[in-house]
Protein backbone atom coordinates (compact mmCIF):
# COMPACT_ATOMS: atom_id res chain seq x y z
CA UNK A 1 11.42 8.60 -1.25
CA UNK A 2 8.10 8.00 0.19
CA UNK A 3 6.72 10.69 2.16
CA UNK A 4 4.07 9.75 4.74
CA UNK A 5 2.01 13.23 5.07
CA UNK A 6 -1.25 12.85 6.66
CA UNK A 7 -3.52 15.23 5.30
CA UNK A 8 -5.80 16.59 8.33
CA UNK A 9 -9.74 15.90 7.87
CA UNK A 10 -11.48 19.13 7.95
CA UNK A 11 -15.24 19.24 9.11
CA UNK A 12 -17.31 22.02 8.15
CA UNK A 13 -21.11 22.69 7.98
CA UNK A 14 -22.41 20.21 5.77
CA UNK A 15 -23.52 22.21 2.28
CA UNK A 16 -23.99 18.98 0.92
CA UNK A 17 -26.60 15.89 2.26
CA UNK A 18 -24.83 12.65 3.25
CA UNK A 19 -27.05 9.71 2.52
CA UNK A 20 -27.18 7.36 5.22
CA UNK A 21 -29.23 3.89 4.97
CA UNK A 22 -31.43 3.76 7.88
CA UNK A 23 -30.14 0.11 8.49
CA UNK A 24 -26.88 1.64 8.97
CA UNK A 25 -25.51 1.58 12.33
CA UNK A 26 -23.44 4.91 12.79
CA UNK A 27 -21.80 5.50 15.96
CA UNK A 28 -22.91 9.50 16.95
CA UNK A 29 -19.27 9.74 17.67
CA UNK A 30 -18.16 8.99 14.38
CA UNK A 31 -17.39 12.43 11.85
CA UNK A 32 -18.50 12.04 8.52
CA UNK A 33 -17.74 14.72 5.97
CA UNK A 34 -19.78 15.83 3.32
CA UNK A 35 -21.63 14.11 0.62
CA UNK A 36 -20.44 10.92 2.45
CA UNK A 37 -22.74 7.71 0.93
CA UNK A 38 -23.75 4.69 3.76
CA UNK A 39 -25.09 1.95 2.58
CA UNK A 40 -27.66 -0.64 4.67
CA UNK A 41 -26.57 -2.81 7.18
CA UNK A 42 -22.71 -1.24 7.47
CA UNK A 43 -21.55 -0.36 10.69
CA UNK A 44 -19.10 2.46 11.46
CA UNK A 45 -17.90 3.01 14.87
CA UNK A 46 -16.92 5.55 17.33
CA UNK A 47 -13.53 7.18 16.20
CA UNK A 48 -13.63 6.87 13.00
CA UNK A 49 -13.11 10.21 10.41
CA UNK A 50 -14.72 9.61 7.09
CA UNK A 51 -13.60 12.22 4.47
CA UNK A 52 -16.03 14.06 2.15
CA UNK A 53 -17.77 12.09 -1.25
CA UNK A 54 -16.64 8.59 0.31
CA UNK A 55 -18.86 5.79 -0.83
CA UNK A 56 -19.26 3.07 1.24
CA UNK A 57 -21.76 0.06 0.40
CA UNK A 58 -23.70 -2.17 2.39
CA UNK A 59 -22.54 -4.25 4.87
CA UNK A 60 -19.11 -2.95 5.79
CA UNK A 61 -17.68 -2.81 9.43
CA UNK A 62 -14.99 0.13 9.71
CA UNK A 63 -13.58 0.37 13.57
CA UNK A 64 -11.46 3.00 14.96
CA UNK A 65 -9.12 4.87 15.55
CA UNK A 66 -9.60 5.37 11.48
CA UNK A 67 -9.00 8.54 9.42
CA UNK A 68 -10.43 7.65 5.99
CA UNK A 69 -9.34 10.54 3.18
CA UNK A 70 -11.97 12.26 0.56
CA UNK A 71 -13.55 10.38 -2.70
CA UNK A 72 -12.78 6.65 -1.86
CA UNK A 73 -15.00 4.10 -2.65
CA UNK A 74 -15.79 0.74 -0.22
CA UNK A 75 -17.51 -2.03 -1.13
CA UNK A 76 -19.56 -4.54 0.45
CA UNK A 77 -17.64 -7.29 3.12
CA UNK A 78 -14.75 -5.23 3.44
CA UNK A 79 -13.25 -4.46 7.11
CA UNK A 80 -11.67 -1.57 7.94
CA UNK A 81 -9.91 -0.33 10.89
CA UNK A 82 -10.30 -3.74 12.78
CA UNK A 83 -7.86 -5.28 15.45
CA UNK A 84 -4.91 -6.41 14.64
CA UNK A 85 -3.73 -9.60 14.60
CA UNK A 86 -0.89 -9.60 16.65
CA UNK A 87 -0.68 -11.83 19.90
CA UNK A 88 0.97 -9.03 21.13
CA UNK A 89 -1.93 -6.55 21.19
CA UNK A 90 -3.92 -5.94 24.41
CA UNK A 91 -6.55 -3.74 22.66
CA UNK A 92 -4.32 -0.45 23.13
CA UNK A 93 -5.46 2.81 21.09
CA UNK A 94 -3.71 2.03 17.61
CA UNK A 95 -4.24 3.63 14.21
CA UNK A 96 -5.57 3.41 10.20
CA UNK A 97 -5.00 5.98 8.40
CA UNK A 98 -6.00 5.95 5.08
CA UNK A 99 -5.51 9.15 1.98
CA UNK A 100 -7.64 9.64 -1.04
CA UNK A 101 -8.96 8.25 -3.98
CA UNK A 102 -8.85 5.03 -2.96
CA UNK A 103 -11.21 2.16 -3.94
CA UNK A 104 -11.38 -1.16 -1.10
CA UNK A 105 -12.95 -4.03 -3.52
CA UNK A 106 -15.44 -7.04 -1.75
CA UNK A 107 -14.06 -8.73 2.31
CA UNK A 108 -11.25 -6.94 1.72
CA UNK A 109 -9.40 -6.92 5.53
CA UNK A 110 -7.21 -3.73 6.49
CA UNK A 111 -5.75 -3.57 10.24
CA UNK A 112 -4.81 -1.02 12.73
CA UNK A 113 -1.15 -0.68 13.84
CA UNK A 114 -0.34 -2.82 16.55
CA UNK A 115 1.37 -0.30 18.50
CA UNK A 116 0.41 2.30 20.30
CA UNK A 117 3.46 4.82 19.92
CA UNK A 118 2.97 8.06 18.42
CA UNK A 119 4.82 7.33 14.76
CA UNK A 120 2.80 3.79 14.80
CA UNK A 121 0.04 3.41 12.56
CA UNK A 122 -1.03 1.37 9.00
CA UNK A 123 -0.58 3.80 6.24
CA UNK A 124 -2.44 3.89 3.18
CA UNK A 125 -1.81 6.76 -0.03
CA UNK A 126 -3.60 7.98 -2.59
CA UNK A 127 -5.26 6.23 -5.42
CA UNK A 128 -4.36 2.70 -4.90
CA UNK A 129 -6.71 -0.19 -5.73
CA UNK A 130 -7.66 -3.41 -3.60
CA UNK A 131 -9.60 -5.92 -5.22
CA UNK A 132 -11.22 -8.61 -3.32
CA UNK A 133 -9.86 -10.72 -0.84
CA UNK A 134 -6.95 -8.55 -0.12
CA UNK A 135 -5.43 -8.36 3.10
CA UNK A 136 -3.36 -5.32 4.63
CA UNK A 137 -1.93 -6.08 7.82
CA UNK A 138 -0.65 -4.37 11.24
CA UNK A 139 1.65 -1.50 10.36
CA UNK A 140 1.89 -1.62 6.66
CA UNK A 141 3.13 1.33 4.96
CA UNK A 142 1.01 1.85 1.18
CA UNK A 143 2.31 4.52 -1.11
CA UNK A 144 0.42 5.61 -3.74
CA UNK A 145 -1.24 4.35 -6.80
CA UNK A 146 -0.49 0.64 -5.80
CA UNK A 147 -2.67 -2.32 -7.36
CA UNK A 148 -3.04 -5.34 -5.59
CA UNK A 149 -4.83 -8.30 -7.44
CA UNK A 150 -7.22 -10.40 -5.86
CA UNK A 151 -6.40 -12.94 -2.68
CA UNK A 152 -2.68 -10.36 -2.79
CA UNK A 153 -1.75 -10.44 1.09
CA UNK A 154 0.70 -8.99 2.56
CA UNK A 155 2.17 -9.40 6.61
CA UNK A 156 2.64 -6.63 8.96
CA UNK A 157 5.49 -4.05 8.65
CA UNK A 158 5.61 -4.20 5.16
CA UNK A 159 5.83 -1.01 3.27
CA UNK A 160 4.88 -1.21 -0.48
CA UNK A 161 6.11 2.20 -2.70
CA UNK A 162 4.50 4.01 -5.72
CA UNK A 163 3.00 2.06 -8.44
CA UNK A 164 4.31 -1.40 -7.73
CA UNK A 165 1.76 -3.91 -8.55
CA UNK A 166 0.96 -7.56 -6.66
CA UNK A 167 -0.07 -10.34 -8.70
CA UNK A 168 -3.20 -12.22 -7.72
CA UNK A 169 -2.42 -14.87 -4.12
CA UNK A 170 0.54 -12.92 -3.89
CA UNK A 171 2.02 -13.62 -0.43
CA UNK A 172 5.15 -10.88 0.96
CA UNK A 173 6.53 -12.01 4.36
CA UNK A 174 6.24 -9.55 7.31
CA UNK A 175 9.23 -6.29 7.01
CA UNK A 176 9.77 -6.68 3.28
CA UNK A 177 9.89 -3.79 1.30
CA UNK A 178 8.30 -3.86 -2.52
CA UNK A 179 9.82 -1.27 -4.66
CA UNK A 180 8.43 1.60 -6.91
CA UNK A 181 7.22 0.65 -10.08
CA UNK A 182 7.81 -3.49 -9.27
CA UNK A 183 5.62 -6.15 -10.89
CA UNK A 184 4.89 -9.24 -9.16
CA UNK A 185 3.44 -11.93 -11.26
CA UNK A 186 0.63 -14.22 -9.59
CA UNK A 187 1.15 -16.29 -6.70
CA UNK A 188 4.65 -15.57 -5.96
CA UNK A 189 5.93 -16.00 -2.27
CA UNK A 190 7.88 -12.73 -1.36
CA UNK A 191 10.35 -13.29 1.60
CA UNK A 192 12.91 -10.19 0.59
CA UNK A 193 13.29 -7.06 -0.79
CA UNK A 194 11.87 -6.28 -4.20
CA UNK A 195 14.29 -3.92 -6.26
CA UNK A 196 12.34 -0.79 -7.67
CA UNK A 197 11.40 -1.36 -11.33
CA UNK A 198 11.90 -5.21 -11.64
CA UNK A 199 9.43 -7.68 -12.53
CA UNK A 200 9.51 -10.89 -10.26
CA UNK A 201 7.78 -14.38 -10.61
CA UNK A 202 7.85 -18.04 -9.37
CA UNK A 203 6.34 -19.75 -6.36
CA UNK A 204 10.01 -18.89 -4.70
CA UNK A 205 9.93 -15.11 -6.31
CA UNK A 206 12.84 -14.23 -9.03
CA UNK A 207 14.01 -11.39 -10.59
CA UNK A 208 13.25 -11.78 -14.80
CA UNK A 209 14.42 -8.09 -15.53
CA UNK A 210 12.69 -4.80 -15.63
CA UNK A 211 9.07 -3.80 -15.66
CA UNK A 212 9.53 -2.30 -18.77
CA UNK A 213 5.73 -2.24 -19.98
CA UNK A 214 4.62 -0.59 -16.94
CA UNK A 215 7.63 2.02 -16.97
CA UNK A 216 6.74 2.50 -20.48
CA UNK A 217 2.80 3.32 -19.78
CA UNK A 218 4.26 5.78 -16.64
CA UNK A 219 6.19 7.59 -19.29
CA UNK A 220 9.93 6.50 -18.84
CA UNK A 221 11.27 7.25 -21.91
CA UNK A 222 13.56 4.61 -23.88
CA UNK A 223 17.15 5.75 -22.83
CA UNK A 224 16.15 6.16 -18.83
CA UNK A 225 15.10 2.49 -19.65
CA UNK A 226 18.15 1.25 -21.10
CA UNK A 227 20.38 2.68 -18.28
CA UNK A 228 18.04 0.80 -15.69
CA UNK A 229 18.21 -2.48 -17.77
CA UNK A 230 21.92 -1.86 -17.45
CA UNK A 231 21.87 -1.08 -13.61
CA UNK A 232 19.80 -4.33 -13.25
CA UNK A 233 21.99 -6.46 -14.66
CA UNK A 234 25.03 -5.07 -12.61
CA UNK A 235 22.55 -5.97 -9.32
CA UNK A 236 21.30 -9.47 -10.36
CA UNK A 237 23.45 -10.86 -13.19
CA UNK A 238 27.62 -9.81 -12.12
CA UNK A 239 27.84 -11.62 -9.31
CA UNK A 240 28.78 -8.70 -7.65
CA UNK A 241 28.39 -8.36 -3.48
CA UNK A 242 26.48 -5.49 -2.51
CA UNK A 243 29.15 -2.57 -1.67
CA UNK A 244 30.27 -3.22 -5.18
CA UNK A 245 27.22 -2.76 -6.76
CA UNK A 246 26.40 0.38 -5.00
CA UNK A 247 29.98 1.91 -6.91
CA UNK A 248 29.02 0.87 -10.03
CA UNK A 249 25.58 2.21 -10.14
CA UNK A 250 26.56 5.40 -8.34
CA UNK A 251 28.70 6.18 -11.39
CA UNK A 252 25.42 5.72 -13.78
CA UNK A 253 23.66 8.61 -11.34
CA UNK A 254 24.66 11.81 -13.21
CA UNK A 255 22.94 10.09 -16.35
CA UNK A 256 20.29 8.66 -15.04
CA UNK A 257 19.07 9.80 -11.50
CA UNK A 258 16.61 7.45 -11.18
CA UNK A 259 18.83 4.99 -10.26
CA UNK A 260 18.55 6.36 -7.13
CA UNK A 261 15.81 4.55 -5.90
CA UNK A 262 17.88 0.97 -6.74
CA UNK A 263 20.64 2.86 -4.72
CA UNK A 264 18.29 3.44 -1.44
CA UNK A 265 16.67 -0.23 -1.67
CA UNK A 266 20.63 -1.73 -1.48
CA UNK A 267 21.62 0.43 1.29
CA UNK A 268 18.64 0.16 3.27
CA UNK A 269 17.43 -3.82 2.83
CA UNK A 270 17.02 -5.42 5.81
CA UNK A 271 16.09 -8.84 4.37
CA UNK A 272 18.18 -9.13 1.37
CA UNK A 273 16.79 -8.57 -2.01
CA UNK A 274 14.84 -10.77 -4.37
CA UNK A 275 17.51 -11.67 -7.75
């Protein structure tokens, strides 16, 4: 389960120097922490938190309201914290808030929530990588240690969990959920649910069985493997509805409790899931 704890930004007396371009345009409302790098001709507005030992290059725009953890890295074109875009929006007080150890590759485009109530915000983890191009929209939800390939976009409201990967011009339609430890191959059109540790491809994304080089790189060892190969194929290859899949795999728990997370996707899709 993916636990969405926002670490609280903690300003001190600065022991170390930030270094701040003086073609940078920082808002003196703005809270940097320490050892924060600015490079020229970026722009950071009022409202905006910047954790300590961020990088960010030149020519950057990050708006607010934006909490920004320690130790990520920003590079030049990317846009931060902007607007959404939602016809909807009628420029109320909305939210990014983004964890550590990130890195935000070249015009990469991240949004603010586009609503205003109190559990409403875009959500980004730890140690995830965006490479260029990428787009996170309104109300996203980003666990940790995600990689999204270059051009990968995504619409608002969907939440992507731990370690699942998007293949470069990736497109996921708005509320889908991408599971833990998913690969999408390139240029795949998402408009469901990805399972947890399946790896999808095709224009019109399929299902072509587990991810089992990345599980094997994350340390899943050969047997927890095998009994997920064998829960896949009662989700995707039986012909079984739903309800009945769900009692099959619940019976495969006590051996292998990482089912689980197959278990949760089922009873919690929305929008069906990708087979």
């Amino acid at each position: 389960m993916v636990s969405w704890c926002v670490k609280p930004i903690s300003f001190v007396q600065k022991k170390v120097f930030n270094v701040i371009d003086e073609r940078a345009v920082v808002d003196p409302n703005a809270k940097l922490g320490q050892g924060v790098h600015v490079g020229p001709y970026t722009t950071i507005g009022p409202d905006v938190e910047i954790g300590d030992d961020t990088w960010i290059g030149p020519h950057v725009v990050i708006n607010g309201p934006t909490r920004i953890g320690k130790n990520n890295r920003i590079y030049q074109f990317a846009s931060v914290g902007e607007d959404p875009q939602d016809k909807k929006f009628k420029s109320e007080k909305t939210w990014l808030l983004v964890g550590d150890n990130n890195i935000i590759r070249e015009f990469c485009t991240i949004h603010r929530s586009a609503l205003s109530t109190p559990d409403s915000a875009t959500k980004i983890g730890d140690n995830n990588y965006f490479m260029a191009y990428v787009h996170i929209a309104h109300d996203c939800h980003i666990a940790n240690h995600a990689i999204f390939n270059n051009c990968a976009n995504i619409a608002g409201n969907v939440q992507i969990d731990d370690y699942a990967i998007l293949g470069a011009f990736t497109g996921v339609h708005q509320f889908a959920k991408i599971g833990a430890h998913s690969f999408i191959s390139r240029s795949c059109m998402v408009s469901k649910d990805i399972l947890p540790y399946t790896l999808v491809a095709g224009h019109d994304a399929k299902t072509y069985g587990l991810n089992t080089v990345g599980l094997r790189r994350r340390g899943f060892s050969s047997t927890t493997i095998l009994n997920l190969r064998r829960a896949y194929k009662i989700i995707c290859r039986k012909g079984l509805l739903v309800n009945e899949a769900i009692e099959k795999l619940e019976q495969m728990l006590s051996d292998c409790p990482e089912i689980q997370l197959m278990i949760d996707s089922l009873k919690t899709s929305e929008r069906g899931i990708v087979r």
